[in-house]
Protein backbone atom coordinates (compact mmCIF):
# COMPACT_ATOMS: atom_id res chain seq x y z
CA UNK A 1 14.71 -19.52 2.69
CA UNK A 2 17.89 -18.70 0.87
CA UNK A 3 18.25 -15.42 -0.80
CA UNK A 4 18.88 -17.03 -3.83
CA UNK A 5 16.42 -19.04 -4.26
CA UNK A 6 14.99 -18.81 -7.89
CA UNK A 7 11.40 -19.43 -7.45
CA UNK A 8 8.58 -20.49 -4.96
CA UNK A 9 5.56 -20.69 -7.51
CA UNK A 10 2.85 -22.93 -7.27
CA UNK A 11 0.07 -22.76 -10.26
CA UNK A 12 -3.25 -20.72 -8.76
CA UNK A 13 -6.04 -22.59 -8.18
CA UNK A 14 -10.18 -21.77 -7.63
CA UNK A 15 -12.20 -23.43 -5.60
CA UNK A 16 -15.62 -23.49 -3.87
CA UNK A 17 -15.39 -20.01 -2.11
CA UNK A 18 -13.12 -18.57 -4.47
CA UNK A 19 -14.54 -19.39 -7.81
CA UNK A 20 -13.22 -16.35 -9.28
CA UNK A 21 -9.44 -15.57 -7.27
CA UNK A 22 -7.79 -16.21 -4.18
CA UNK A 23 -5.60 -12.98 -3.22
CA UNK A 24 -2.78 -13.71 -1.06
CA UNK A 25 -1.91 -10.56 1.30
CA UNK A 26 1.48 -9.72 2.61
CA UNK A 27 1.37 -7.48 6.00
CA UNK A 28 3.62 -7.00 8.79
CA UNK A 29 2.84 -8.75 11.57
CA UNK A 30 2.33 -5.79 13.87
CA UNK A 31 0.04 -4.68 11.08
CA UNK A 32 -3.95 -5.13 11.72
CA UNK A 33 -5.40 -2.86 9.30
CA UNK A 34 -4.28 -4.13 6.43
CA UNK A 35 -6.30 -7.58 6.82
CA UNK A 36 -10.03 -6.21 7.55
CA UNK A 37 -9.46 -3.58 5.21
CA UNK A 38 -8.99 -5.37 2.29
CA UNK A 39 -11.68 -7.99 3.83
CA UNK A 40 -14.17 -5.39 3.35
CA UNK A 41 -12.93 -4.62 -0.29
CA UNK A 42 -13.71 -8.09 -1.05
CA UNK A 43 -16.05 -8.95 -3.94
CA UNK A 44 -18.01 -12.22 -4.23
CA UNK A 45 -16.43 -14.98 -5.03
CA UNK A 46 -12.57 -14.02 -4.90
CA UNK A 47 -11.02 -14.64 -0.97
CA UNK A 48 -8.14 -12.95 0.78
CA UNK A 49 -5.46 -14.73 2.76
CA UNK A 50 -3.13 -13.31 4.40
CA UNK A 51 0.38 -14.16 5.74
CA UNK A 52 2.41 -12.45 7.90
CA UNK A 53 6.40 -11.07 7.72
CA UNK A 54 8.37 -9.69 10.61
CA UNK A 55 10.59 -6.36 10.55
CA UNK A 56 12.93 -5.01 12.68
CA UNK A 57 11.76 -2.39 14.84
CA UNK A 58 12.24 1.41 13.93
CA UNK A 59 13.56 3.53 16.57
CA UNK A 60 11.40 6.62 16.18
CA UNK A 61 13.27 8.37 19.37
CA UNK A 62 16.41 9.08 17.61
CA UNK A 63 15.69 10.21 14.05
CA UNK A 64 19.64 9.35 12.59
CA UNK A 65 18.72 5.68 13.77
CA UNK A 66 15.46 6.15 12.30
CA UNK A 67 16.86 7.53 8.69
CA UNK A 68 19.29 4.39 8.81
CA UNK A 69 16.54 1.96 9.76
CA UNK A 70 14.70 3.03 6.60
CA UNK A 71 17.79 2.33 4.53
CA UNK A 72 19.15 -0.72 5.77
CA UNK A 73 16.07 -3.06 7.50
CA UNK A 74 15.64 -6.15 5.99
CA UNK A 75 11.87 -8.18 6.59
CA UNK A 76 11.64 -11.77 6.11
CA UNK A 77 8.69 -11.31 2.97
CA UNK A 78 10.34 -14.14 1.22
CA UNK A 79 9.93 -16.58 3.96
CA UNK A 80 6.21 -15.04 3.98
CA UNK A 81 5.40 -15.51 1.02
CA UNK A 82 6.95 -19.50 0.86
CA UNK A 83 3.79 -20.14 3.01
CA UNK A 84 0.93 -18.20 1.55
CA UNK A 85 1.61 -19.24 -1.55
CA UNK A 86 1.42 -22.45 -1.21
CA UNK A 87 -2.39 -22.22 -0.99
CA UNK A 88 -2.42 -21.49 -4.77
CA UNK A 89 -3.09 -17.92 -4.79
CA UNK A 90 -3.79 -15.85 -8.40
CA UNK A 91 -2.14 -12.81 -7.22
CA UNK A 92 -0.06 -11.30 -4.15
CA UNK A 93 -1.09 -7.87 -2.53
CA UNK A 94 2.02 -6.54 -0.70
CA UNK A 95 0.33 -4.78 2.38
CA UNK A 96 3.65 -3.04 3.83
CA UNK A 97 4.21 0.36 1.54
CA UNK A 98 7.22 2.26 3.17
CA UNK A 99 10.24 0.36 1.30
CA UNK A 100 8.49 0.14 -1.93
CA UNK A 101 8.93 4.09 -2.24
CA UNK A 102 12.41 4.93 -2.96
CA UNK A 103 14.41 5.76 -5.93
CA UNK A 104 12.16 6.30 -8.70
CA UNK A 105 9.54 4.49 -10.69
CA UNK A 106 12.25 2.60 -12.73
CA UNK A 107 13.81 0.71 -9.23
CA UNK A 108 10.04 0.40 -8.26
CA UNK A 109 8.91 -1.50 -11.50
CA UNK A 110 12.40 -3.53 -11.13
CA UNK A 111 11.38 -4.58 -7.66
CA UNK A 112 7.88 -5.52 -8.78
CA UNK A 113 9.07 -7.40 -11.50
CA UNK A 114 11.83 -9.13 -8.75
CA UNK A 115 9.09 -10.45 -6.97
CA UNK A 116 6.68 -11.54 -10.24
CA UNK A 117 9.31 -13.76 -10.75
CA UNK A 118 9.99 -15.18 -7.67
CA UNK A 119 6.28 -15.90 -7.13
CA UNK A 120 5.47 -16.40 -10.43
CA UNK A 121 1.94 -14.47 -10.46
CA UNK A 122 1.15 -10.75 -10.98
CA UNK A 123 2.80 -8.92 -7.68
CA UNK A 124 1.38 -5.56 -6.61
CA UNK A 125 3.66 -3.04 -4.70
CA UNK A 126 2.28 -0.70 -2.75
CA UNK A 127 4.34 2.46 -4.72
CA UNK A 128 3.56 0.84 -7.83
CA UNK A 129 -0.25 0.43 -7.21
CA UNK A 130 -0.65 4.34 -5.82
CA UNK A 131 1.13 5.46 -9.40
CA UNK A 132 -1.30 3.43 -11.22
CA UNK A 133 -4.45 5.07 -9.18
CA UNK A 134 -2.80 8.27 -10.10
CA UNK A 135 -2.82 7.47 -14.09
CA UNK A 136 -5.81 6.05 -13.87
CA UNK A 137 -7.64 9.34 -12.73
CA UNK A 138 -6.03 11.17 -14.94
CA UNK A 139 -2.74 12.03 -13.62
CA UNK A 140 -3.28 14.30 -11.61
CA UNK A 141 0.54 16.66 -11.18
CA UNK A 142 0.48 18.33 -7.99
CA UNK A 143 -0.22 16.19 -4.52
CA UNK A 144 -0.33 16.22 -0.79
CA UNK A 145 0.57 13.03 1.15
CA UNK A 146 -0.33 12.19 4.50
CA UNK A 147 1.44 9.57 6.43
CA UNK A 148 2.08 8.00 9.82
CA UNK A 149 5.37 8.37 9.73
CA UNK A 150 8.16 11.01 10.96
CA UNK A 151 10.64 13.79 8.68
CA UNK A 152 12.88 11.03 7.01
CA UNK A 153 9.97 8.59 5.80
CA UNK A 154 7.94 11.43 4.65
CA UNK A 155 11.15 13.22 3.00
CA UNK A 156 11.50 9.80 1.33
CA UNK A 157 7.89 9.57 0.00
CA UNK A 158 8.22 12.89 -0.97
CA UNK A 159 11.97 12.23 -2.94
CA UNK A 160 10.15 8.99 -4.52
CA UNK A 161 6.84 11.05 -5.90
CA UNK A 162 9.02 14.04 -7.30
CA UNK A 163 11.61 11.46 -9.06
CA UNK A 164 8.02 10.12 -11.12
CA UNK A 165 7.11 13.52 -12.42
CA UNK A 166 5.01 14.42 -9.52
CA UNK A 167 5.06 18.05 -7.40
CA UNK A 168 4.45 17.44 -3.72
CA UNK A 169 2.85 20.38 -2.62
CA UNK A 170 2.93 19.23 1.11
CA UNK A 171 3.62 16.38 3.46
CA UNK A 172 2.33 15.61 6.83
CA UNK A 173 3.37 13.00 9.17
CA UNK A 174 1.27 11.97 12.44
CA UNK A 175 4.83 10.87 13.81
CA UNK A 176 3.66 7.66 15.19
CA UNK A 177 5.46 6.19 18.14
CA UNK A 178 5.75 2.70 17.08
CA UNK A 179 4.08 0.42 14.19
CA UNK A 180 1.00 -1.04 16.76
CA UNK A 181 0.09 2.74 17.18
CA UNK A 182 -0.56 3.40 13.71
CA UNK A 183 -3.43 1.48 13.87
CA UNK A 184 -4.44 3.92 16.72
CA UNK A 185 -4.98 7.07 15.31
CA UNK A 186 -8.75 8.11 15.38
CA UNK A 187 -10.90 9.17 12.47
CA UNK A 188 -10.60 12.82 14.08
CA UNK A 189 -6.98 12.68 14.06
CA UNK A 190 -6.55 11.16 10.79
CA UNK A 191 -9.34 14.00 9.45
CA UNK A 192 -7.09 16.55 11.14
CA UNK A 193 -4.15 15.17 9.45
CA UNK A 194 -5.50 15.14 5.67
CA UNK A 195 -6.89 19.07 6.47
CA UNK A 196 -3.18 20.13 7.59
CA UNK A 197 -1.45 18.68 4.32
CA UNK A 198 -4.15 19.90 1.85
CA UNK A 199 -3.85 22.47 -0.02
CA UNK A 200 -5.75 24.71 -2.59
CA UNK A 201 -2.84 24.29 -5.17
CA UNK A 202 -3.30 20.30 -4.82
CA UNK A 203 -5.10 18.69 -7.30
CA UNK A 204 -5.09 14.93 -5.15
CA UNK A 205 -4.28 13.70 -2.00
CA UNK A 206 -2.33 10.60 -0.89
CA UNK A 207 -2.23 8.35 1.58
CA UNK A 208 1.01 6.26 2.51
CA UNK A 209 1.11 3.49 5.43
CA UNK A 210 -0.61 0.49 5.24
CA UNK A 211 -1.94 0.65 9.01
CA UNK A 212 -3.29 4.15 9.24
CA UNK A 213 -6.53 2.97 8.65
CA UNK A 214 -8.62 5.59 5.74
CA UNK A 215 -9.69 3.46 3.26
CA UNK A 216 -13.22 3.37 4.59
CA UNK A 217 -13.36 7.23 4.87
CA UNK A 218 -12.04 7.73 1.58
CA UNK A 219 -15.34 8.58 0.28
CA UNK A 220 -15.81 11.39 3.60
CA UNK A 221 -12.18 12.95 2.92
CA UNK A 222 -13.17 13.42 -0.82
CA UNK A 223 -16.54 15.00 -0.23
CA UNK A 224 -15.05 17.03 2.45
CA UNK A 225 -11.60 18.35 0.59
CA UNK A 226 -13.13 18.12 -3.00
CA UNK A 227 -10.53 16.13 -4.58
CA UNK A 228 -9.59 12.59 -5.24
CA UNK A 229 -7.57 10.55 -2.48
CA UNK A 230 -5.22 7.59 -3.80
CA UNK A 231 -5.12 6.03 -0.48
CA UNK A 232 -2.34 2.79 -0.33
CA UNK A 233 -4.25 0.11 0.94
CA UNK A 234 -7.60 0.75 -1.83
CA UNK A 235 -5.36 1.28 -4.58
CA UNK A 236 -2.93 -1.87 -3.98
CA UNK A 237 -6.40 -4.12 -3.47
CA UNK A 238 -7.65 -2.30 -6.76
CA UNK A 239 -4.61 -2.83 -8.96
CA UNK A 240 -4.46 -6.49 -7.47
CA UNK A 241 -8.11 -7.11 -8.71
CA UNK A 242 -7.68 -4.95 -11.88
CA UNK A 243 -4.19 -7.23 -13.31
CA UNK A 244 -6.15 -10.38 -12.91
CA UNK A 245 -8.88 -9.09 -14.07
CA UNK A 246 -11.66 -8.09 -11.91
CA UNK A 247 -13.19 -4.88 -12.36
CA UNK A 248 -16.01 -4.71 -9.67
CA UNK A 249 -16.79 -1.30 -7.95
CA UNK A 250 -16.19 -1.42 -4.60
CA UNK A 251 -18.61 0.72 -2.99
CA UNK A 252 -17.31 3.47 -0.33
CA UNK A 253 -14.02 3.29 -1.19
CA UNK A 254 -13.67 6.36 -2.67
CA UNK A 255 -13.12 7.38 -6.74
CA UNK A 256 -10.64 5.24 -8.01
CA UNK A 257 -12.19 1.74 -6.51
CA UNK A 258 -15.48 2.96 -7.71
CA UNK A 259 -15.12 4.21 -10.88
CA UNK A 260 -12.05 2.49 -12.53
């Protein structure tokens, strides 16, 4: 499809299994944490389905190629979402988070509202739904954000979080080597990671990459750290429920999917 293409929409539609919403999810194709994830976030009657985009690899062995990569890599979400959307979804959960941080919240909300109008139903970026977990919480100022990723992703994050207002206390990257092995890390490594970034001055934790795979021990690392984790894969599937209007709990998932 075209880059300027003006519009794929199609009007949403219910039916038998989703009598409330059908959520159409946008991962990467190496991505497979995204999917059962947001599977398990699911409430009755609204169903999830999922299409999938392909990227250009990331060369995490040379860190200048790396920087570029991050700055210049172009998926194919448009072709992506041509398909899923044809199956008449009510809203569009973009599972891939990286590129949705940068700049500030001003180019994030102009991306977001790129892509609302292309599909022509609410569209949730990732950077856009972990700012909204944050308000919605209370706003919590000073954070620590774990992510998969190496120095110039996590620099990034960290550029994108200041330029909204936020102090980033700390960063930690488990420096993946490639996007299959994000979905590798174990619960003791990823537990490992969140207790390196924390720290006593933070008053929340985040969680960036969609295929690091916390959202179901969101609930552990809060108990365990005492403070609130906006992880990116619970609060995109939140914010996608919450503009369309579904406000179910969803148990486990940690503060903000439970309680807002």
């Amino acid at each position: 499809m075209s880059n300027d293409t003006p519009s794929i929409q199609h009007a949403p539609s219910l039916d038998a299994m989703a009598y409330r919403a059908k959520v159409a999810v946008v991962v990467p194709a190496t991505n497979t944490i995204v999917q059962p994830e947001m599977e398990a976030m699911r409430p009755p009657g609204v169903t999830n389905h999922v299409t999938r985009m392909r990227l250009p690899p990331r060369p995490y062995d040379d860190q200048n190629e790396y920087k570029k990569a991050l700055e210049t890599e172009k998926g194919d979400l448009e072709d992506a979402l041509e398909s899923v959307l044809l199956c008449e979804p009510h809203v569009v959960a973009h599972g891939h988070s990286i590129h949705s941080f940068r700049g500030d919240a001003d180019v994030a909300l102009k991306e977001e509202r790129r892509l609302e109008a292309l599909c022509g139903i609410p569209f949730v970026t990732p950077s856009r739904a972990v700012l909204a977990g944050l308000e919605a919480i209370g706003k919590p100022k000073r954070i620590s954000i774990l992510t998969p990723y190496w120095p110039p992703a996590d620099e990034m994050i960290a550029a994108f979080f200041t330029a909204c207002g936020y102090e980033v206390v700390s960063t930690h990257g488990l420096r993946s080597t490639g996007p299959t092995a994000v979905a590798r890390f174990t619960h003791a490594q990823i537990m490992e990671g969140f207790e390196a970034v924390n720290r006593s001055n933070a008053e929340a934790l985040i969680h960036v990459g969609t295929n690091l795979p916390v959202s179901a021990m969101t609930h552990e690392i809060e108990q365990k750290l005492a403070k609130p984790l906006i992880g990116v894969n619970v609060a995109t599937y939140w914010l996608a429920l919450r503009r369309i209007g579904i406000k179910d709990p969803m148990p486990g998932m940690g503060l903000l999917a439970e309680k807002y």
